[in-house]
Protein backbone atom coordinates (compact mmCIF):
# COMPACT_ATOMS: atom_id res chain seq x y z
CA UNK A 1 121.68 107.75 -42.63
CA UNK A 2 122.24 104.44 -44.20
CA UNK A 3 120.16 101.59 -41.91
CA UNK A 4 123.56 100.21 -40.93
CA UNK A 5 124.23 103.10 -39.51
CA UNK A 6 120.69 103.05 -37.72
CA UNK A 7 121.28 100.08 -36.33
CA UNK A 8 124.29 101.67 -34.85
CA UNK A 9 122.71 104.27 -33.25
CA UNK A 10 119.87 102.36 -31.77
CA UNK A 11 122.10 99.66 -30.66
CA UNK A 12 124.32 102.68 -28.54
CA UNK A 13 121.41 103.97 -27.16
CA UNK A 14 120.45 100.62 -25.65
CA UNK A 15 123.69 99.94 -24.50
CA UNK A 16 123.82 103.30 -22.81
CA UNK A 17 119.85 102.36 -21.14
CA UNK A 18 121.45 99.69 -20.04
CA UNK A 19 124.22 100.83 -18.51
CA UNK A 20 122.78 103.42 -16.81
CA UNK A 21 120.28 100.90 -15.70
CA UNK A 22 123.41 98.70 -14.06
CA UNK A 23 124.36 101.72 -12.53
CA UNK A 24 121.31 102.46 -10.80
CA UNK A 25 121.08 98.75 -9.71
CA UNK A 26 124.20 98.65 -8.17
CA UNK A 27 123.76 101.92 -6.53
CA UNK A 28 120.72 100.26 -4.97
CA UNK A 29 122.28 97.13 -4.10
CA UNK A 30 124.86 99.01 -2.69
CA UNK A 31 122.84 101.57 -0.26
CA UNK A 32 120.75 98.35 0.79
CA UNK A 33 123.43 96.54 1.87
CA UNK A 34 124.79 99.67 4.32
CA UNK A 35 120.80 99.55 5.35
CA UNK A 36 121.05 95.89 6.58
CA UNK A 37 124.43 95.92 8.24
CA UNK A 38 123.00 98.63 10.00
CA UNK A 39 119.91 97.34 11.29
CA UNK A 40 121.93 93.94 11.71
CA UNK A 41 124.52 95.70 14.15
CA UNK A 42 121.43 97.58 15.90
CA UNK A 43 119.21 94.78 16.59
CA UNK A 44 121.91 92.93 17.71
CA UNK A 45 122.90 95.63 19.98
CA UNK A 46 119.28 96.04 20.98
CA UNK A 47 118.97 91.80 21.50
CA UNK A 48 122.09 91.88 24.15
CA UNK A 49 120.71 94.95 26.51
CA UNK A 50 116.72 93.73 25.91
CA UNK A 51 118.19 90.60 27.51
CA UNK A 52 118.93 91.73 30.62
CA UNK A 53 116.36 94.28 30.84
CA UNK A 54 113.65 92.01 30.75
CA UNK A 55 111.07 94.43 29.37
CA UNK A 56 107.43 94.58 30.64
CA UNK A 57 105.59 93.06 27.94
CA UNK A 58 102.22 94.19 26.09
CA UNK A 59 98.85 93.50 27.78
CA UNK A 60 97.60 89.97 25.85
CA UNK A 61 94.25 88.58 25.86
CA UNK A 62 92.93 85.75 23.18
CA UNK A 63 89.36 86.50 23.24
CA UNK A 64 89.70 90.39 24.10
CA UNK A 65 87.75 89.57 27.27
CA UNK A 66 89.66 87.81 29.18
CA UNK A 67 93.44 89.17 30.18
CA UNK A 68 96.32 87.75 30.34
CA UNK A 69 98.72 88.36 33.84
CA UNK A 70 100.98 91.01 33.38
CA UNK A 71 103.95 89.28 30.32
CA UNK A 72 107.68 90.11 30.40
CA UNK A 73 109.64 89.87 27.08
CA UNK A 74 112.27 87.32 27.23
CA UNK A 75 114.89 85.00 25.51
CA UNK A 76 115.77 87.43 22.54
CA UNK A 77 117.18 86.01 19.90
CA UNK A 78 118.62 86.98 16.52
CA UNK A 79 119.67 85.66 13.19
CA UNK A 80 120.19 86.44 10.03
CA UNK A 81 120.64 84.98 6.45
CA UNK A 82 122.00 86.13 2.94
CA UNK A 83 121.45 84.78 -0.60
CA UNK A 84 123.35 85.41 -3.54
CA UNK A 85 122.25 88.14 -6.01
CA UNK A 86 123.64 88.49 -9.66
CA UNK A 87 126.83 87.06 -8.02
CA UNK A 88 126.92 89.04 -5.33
CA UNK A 89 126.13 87.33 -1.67
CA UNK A 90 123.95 90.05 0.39
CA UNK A 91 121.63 90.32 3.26
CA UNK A 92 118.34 88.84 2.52
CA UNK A 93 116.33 88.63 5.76
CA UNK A 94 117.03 89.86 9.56
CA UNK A 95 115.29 87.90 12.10
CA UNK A 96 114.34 88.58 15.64
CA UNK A 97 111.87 86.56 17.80
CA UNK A 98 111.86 86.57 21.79
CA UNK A 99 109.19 84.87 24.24
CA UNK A 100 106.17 86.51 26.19
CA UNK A 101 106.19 84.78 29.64
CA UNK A 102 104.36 86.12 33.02
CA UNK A 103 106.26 88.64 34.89
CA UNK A 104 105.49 86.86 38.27
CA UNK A 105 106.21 83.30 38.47
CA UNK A 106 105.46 80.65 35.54
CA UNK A 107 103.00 80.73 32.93
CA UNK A 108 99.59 79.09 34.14
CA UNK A 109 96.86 77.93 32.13
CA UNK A 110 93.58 79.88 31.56
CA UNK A 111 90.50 78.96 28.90
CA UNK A 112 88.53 81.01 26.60
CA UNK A 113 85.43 79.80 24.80
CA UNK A 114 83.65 80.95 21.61
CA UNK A 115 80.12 79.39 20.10
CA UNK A 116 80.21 82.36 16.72
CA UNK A 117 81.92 81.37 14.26
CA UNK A 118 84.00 85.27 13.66
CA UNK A 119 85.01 84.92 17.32
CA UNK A 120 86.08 81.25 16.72
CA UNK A 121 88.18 82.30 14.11
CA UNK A 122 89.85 85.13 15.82
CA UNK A 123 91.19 82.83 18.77
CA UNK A 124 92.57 79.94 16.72
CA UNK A 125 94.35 83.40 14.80
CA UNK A 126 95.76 84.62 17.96
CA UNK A 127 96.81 81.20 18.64
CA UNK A 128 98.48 80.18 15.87
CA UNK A 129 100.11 83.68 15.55
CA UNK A 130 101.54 83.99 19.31
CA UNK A 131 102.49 79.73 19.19
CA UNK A 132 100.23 79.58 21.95
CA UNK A 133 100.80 76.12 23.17
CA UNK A 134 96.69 74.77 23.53
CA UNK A 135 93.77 72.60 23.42
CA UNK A 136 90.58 72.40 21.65
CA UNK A 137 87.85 70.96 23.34
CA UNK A 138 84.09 70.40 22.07
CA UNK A 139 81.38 71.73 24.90
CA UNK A 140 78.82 69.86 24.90
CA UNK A 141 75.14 69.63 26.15
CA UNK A 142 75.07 67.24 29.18
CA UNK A 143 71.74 65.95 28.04
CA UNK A 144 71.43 66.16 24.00
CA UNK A 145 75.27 66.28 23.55
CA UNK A 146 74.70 69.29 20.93
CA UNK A 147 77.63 71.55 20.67
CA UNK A 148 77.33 74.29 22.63
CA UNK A 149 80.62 75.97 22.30
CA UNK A 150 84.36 75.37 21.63
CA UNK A 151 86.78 76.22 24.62
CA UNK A 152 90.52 76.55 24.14
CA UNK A 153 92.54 75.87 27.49
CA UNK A 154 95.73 77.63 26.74
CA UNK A 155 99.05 78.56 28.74
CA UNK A 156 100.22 81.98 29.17
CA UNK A 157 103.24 81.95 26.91
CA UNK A 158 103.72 83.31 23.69
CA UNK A 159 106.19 84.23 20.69
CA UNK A 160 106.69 87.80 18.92
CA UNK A 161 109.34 88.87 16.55
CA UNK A 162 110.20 91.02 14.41
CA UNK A 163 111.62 90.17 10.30
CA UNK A 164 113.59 92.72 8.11
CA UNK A 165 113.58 91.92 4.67
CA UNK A 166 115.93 93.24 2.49
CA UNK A 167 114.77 94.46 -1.35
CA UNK A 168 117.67 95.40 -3.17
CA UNK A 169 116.20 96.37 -6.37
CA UNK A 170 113.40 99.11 -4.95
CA UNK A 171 116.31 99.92 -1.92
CA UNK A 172 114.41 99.43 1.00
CA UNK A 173 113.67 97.11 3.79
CA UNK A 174 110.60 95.67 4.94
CA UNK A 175 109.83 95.27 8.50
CA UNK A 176 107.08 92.51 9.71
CA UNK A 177 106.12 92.64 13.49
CA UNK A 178 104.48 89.64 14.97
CA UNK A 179 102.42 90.14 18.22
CA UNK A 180 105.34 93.00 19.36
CA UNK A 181 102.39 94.85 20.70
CA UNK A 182 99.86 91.78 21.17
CA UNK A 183 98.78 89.10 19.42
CA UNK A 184 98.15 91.09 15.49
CA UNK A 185 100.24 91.51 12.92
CA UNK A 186 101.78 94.93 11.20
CA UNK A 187 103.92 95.40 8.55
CA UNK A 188 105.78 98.36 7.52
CA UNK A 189 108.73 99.42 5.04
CA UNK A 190 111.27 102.10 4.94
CA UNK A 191 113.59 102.98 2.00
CA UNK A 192 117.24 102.21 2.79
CA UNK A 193 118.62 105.09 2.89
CA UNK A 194 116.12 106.52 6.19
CA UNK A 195 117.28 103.62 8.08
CA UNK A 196 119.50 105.10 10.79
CA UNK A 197 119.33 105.07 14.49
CA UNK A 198 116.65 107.53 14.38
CA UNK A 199 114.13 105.45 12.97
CA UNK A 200 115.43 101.93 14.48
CA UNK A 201 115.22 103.90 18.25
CA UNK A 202 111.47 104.38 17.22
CA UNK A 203 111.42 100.33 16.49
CA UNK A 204 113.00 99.85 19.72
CA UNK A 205 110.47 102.07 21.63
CA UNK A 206 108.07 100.16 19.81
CA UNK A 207 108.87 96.59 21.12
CA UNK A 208 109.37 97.74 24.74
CA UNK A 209 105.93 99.55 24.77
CA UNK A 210 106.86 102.78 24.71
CA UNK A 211 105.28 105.68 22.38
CA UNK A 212 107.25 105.89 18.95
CA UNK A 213 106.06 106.57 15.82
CA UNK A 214 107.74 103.61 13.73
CA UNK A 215 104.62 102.19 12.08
């Protein structure tokens, strides 16, 4: 084989990679975009019905001492935006946030203190992560005005939600759940082509505190 003819060969067999590369690509652009639009139509679904139901919400408690009053899960809310991919415009992330508020009457204020710095750090967490609406205030001695401890007067209201991120090239879609079953965070992924009604029932049962088996 002359090295013209080489060049050929190794040339066609790199176009061929390549194409079958493309292939699988689109194929997985494809099957995540029929992922999306269905967890888009579901959670939207899902947003309208949680709406009225006004699920109970999950037990809540900053310092994991002191409780919160029985929450409700309100104000759902949904959104969604797409960005363009090798010319293409597809999903890129589903969005879904709602409020935690008291199930009796409006949210009231409570305090939590912490003088360790571990349990310091978990509060402001929990804070920051449910946009716990708060003060920080500096206890100190009434005498040698040393710091004693740092309380955080709060009011019971939080934020949860819930983020699907589309990834088109490894065809699946990531799920990130913000305080949907108090104030942590979990994260989860499934590949597109599991996500059916099945497995976004289990999210559901999830967010409304029932048992499920989604993460």
């Amino acid at each position: 084989m002359s090295f013209l003819n080489q060049l050929k060969s190794q040339a066609s067999a790199l176009q061929t990679e390549q194409s079958a590369q493309q292939s699988h690509t689109e194929a997985n652009t494809r099957l995540t975009e029929a992922a999306s639009k269905t967890a888009w139509l579901y959670v939207a679904e899902l947003v309208q019905q949680l709406n009225v139901i006004g699920p109970t919400g999950p037990q809540l408690s900053l310092d994991g001492k002191t409780p919160w009053p029985a929450m409700k899960l309100v104000d759902f809310r949904i959104d969604a935006r797409k960005k363009k991919l090798r010319d293409q415009e597809v999903f890129d992330y589903i969005a879904m946030g709602w409020r935690m508020v008291p199930r009796e009457g409006a949210p009231v204020g409570g305090s939590v203190s912490a003088n360790f710095p571990p349990d310091l750090q978990r509060i402001e967490a929990r804070l920051a992560a449910g946009t716990v609406q708060h003060e920080r205030v500096n206890v100190r001695h009434p005498e040698k005005n040393t710091l004693q401890a740092i309380r955080f007067d709060y009011v019971t209201e939080a934020r949860a939600s819930v983020t699907i991120t589309a990834d088109h090239d490894a065809a699946k879609l990531a799920f990130r759940l913000a305080n949907a079953t108090g104030f942590e965070l979990m994260m989860t992924s499934y590949p597109a082509d599991q996500i059916q009604s099945a497995v976004l029932d289990e999210l559901a049962k999830l967010i409304v505190g029932q048992p499920n088996s989604f993460v």
